[in-house]
C-alpha atoms as a PDB file:
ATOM      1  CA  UNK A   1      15.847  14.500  22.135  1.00  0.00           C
ATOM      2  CA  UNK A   2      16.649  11.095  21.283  1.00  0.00           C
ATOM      3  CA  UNK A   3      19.209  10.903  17.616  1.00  0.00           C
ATOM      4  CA  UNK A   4      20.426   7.967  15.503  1.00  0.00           C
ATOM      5  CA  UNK A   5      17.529   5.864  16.121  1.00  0.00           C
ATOM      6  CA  UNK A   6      15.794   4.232  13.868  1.00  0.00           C
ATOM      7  CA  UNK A   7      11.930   4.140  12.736  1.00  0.00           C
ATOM      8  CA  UNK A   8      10.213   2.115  10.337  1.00  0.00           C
ATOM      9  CA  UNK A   9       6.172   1.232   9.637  1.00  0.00           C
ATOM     10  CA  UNK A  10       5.254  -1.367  11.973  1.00  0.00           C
ATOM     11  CA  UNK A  11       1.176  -1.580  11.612  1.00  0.00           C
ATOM     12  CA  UNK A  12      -1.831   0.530  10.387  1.00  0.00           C
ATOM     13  CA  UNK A  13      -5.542   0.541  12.270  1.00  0.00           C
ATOM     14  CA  UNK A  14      -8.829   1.207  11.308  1.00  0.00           C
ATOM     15  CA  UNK A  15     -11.856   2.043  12.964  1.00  0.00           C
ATOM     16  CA  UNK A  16     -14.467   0.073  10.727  1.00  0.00           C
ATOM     17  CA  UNK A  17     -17.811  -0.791  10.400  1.00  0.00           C
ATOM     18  CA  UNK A  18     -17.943  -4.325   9.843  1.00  0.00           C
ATOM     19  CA  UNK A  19     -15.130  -5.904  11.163  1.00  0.00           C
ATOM     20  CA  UNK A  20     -16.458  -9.539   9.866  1.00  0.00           C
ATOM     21  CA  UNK A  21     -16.525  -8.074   6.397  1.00  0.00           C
ATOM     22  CA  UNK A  22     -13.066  -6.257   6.389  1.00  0.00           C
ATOM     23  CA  UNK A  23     -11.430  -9.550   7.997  1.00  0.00           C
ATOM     24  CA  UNK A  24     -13.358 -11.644   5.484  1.00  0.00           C
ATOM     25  CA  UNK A  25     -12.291  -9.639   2.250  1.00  0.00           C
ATOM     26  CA  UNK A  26      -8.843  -8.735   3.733  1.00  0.00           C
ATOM     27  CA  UNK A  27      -8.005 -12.611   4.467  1.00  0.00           C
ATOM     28  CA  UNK A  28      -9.485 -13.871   1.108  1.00  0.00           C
ATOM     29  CA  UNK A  29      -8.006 -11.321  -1.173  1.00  0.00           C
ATOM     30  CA  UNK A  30      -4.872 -10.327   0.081  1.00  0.00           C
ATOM     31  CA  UNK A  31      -4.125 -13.396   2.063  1.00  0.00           C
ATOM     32  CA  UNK A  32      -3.776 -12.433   5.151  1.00  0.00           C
ATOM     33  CA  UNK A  33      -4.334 -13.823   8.640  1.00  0.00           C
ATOM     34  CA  UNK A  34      -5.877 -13.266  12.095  1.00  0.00           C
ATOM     35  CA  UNK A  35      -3.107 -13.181  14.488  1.00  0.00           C
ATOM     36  CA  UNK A  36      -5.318 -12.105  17.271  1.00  0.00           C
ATOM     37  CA  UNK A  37      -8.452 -11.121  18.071  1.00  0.00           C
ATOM     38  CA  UNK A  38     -10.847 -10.045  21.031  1.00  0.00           C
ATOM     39  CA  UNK A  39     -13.383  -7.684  22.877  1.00  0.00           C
ATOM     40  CA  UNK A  40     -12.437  -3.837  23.134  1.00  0.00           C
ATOM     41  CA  UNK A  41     -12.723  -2.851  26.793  1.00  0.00           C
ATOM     42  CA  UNK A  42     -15.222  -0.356  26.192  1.00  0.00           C
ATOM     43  CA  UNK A  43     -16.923  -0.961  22.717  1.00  0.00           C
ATOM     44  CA  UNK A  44     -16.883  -3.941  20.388  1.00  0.00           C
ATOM     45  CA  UNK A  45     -14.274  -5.979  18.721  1.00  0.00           C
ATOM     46  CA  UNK A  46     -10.337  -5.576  17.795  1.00  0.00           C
ATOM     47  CA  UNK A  47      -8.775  -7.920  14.859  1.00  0.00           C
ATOM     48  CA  UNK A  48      -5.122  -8.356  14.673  1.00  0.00           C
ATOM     49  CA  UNK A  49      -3.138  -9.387  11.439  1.00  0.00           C
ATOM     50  CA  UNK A  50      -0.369  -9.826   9.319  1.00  0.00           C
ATOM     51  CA  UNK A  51       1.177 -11.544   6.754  1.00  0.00           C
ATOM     52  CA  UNK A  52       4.762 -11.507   8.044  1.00  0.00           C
ATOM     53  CA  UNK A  53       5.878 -14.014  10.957  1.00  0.00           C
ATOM     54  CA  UNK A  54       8.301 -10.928  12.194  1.00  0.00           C
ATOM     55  CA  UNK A  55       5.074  -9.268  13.162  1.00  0.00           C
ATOM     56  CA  UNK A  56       2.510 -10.097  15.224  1.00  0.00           C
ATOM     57  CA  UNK A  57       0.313  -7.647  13.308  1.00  0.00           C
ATOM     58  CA  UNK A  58       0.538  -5.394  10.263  1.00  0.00           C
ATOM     59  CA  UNK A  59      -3.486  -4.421  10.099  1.00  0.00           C
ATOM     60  CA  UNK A  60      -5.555  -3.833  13.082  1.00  0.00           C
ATOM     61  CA  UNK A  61      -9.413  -3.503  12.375  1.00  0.00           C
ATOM     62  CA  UNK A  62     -11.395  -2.169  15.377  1.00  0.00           C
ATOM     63  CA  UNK A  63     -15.394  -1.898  15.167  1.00  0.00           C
ATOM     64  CA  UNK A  64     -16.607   1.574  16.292  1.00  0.00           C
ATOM     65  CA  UNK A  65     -16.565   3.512  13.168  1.00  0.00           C
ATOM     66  CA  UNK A  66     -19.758   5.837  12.585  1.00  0.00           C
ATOM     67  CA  UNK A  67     -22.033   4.742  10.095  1.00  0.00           C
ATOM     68  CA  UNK A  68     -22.832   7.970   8.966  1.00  0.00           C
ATOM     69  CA  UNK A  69     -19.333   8.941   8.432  1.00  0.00           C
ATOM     70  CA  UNK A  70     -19.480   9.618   4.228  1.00  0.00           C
ATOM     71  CA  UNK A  71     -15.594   9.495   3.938  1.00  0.00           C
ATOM     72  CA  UNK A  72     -12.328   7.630   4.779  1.00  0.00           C
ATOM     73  CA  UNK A  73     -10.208   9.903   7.205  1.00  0.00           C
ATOM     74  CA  UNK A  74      -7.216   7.267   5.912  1.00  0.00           C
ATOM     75  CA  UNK A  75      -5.500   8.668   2.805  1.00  0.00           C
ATOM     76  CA  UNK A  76      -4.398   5.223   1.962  1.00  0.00           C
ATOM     77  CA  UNK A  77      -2.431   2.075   2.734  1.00  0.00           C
ATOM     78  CA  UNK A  78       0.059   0.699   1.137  1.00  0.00           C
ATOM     79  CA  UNK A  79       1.389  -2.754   0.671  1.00  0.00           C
ATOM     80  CA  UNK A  80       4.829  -4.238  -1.333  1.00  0.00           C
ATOM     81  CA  UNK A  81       4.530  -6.885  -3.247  1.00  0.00           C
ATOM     82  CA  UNK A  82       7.124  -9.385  -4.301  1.00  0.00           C
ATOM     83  CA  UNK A  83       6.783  -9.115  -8.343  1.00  0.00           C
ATOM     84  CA  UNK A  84       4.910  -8.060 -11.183  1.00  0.00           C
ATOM     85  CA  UNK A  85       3.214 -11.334 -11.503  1.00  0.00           C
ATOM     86  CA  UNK A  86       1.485 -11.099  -7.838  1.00  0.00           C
ATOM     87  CA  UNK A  87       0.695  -7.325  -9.007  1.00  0.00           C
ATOM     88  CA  UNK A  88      -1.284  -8.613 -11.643  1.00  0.00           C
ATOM     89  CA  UNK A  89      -2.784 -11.294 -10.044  1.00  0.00           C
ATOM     90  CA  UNK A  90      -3.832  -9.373  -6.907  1.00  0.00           C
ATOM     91  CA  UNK A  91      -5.162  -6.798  -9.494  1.00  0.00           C
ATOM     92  CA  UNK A  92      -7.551  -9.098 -11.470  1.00  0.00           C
ATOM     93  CA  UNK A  93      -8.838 -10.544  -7.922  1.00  0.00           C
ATOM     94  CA  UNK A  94      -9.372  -7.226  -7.042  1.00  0.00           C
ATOM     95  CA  UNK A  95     -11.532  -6.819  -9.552  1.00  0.00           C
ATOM     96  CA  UNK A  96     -13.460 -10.114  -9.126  1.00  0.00           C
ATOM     97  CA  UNK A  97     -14.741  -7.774  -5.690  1.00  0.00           C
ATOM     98  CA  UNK A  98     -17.962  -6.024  -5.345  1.00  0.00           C
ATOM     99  CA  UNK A  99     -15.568  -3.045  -4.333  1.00  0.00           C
ATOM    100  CA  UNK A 100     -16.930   0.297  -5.096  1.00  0.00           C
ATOM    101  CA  UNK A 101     -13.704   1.718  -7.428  1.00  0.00           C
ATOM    102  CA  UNK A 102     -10.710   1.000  -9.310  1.00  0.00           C
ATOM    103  CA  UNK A 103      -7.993   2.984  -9.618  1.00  0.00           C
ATOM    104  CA  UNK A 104      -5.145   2.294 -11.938  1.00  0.00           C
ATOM    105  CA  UNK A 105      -2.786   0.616 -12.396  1.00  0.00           C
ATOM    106  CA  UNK A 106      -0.528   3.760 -12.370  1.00  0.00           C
ATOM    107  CA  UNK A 107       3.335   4.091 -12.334  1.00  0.00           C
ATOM    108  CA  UNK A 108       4.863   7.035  -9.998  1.00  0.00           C
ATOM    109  CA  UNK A 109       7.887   6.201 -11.655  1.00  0.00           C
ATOM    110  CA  UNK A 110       9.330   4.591  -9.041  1.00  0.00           C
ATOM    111  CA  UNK A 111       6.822   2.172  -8.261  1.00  0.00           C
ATOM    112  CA  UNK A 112       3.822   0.657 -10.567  1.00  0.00           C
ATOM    113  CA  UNK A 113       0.546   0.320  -8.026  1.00  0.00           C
ATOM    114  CA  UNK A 114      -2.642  -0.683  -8.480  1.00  0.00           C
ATOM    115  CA  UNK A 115      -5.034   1.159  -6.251  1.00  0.00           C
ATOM    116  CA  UNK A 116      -8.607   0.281  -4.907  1.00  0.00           C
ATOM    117  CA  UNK A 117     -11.671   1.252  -2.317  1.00  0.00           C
ATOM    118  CA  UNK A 118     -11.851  -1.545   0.326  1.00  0.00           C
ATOM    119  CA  UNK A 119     -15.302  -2.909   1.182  1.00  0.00           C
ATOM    120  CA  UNK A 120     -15.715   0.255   3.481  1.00  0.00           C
ATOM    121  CA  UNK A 121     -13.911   2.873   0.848  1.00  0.00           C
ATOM    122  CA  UNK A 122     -10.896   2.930   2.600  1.00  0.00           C
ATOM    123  CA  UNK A 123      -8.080   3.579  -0.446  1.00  0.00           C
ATOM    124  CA  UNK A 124      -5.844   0.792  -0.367  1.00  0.00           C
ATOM    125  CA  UNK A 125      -2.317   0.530  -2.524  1.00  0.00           C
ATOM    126  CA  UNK A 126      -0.492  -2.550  -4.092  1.00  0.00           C
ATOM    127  CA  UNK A 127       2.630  -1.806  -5.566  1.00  0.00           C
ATOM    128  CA  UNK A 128       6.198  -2.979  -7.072  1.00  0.00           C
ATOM    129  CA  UNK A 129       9.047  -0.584  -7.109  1.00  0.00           C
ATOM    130  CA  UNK A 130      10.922  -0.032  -9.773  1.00  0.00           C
ATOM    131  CA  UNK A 131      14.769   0.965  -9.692  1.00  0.00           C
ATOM    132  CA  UNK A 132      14.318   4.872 -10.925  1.00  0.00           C
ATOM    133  CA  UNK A 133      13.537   8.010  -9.259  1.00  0.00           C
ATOM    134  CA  UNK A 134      11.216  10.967 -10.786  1.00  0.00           C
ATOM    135  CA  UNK A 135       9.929  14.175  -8.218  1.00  0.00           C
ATOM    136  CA  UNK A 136       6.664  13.158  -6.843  1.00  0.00           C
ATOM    137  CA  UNK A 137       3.805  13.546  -7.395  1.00  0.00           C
ATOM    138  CA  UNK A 138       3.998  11.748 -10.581  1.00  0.00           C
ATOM    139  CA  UNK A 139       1.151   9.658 -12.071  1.00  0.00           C
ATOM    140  CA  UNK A 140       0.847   7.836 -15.381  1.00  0.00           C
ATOM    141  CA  UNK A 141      -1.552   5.316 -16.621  1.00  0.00           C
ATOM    142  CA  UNK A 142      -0.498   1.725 -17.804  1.00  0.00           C
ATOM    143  CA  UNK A 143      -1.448  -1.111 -19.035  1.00  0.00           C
ATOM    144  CA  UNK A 144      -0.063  -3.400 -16.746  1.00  0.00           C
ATOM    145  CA  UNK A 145      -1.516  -6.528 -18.937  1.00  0.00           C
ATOM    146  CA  UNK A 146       1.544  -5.517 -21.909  1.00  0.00           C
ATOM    147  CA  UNK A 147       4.177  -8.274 -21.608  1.00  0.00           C
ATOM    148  CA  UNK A 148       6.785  -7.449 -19.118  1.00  0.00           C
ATOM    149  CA  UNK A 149       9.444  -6.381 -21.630  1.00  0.00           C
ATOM    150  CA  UNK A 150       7.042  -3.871 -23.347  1.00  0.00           C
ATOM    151  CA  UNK A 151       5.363  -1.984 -20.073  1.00  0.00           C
ATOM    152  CA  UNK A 152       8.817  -1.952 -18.133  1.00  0.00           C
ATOM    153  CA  UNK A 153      10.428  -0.154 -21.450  1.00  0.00           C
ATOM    154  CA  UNK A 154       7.413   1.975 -21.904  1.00  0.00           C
ATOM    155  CA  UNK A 155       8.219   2.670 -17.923  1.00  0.00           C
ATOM    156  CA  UNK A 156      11.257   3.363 -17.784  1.00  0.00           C
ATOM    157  CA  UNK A 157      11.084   5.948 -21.392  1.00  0.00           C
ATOM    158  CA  UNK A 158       8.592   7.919 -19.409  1.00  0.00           C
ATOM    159  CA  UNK A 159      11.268   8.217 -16.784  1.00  0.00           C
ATOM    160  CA  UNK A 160      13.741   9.057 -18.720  1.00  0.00           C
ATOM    161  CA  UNK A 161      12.188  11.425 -20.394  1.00  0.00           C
ATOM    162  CA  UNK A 162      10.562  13.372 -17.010  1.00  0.00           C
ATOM    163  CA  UNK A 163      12.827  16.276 -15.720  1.00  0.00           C
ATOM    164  CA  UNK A 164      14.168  15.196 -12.699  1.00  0.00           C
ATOM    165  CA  UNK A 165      14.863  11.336 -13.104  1.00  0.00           C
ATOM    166  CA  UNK A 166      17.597   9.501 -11.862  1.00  0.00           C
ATOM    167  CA  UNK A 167      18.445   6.107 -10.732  1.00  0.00           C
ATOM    168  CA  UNK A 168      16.955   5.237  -7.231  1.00  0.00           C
ATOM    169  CA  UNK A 169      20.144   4.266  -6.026  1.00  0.00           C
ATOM    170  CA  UNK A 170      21.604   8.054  -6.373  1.00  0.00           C
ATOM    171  CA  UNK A 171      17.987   9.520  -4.827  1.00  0.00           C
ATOM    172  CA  UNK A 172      18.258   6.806  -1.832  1.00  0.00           C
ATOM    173  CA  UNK A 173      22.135   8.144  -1.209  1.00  0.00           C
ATOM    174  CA  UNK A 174      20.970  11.481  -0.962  1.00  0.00           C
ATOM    175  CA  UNK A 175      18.288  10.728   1.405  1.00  0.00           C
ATOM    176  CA  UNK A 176      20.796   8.817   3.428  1.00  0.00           C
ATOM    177  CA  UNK A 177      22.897  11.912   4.132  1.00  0.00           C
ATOM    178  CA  UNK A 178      19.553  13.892   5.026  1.00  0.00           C
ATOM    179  CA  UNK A 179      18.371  11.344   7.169  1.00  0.00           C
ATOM    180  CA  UNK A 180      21.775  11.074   9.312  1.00  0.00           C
ATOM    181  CA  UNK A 181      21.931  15.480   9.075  1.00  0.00           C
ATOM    182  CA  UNK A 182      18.692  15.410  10.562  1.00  0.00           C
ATOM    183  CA  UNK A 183      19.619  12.612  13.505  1.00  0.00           C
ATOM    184  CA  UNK A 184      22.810  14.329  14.564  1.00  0.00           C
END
């Protein structure tokens, strides 16, 4: 078995529904773009995208999903964003959606996210990180329209205050020395 390699996230695909409707809301909410796109060889259409030049696709939306399937076999997906301000303003576009639920915004103590059903209830994360560490799961409720000052205090009391916190810096250390244990 390979060790000391690296891995990180490269893309996430879907099966969906409506692959018009996923690029559409997916390109005019969260900005993204088609990279690619063409004819599955045996059913359908495939849509590449990204938002990152590095990467010729973060999001890949293939048709073929069953219409009577009632649930989302993805537990989520995730995307960083650069600062509290985009948070909020993906958040209240978000919201301008016909989407079918809102959830949040939450911290997890070390990140604030805002969490939503895409247009085919597939559960979808936006989220900052902050620079503290508490044992997951961890979920509070915030009011991510206080002023900066006031909901990044109220943050990082919470923290504080929850057995287990430290800076992320000393849990991302740690981690390091598991990782490279577990490579060797």
């Amino acid at each position: 078995m390979a060790t000391g390699f690296s891995l990180a996230l490269s893309h996430v695909g879907y099966f969906v529904k409506d692959v018009d409707k996923m690029v559409d809301f997916y390109t005019r909410v969260l900005k993204f773009v088609v990279s690619d796109r063409g004819d599955r060889e045996h059913n359908g259409s495939i849509v590449f995208m990204t938002r990152d030049p590095r990467e010729h696709h973060q999001l890949v939306f293939a048709s073929g999903r069953p219409d009577k399937l009632d649930f989302s076999i993805v537990n989520q997906i995730s995307f960083r964003v650069d600062s509290l301000a985009t948070l909020r303003e993906l958040f209240h576009a978000v919201q301008k959606e016909p989407i079918q639920k809102m959830l949040g915004p939450v911290t997890h103590g070390n990140a604030l996210s805002v969490y939503f059903l895409d247009p085919e209830g597939n559960r979808v994360e936006l989220l900052i990180d902050t620079p503290w560490y508490v044992p997951q799961p961890h979920r509070l409720v915030v009011d991510i329209e206080q002023p900066d000052d006031q909901l990044w205090a109220g943050i990082e009391k919470h923290c504080r205050a929850t057995p287990g916190f430290r800076p992320v810096e000393e849990w991302r250390a740690d981690i390091t020395k598991k990782i490279a244990a577990a490579v060797r």
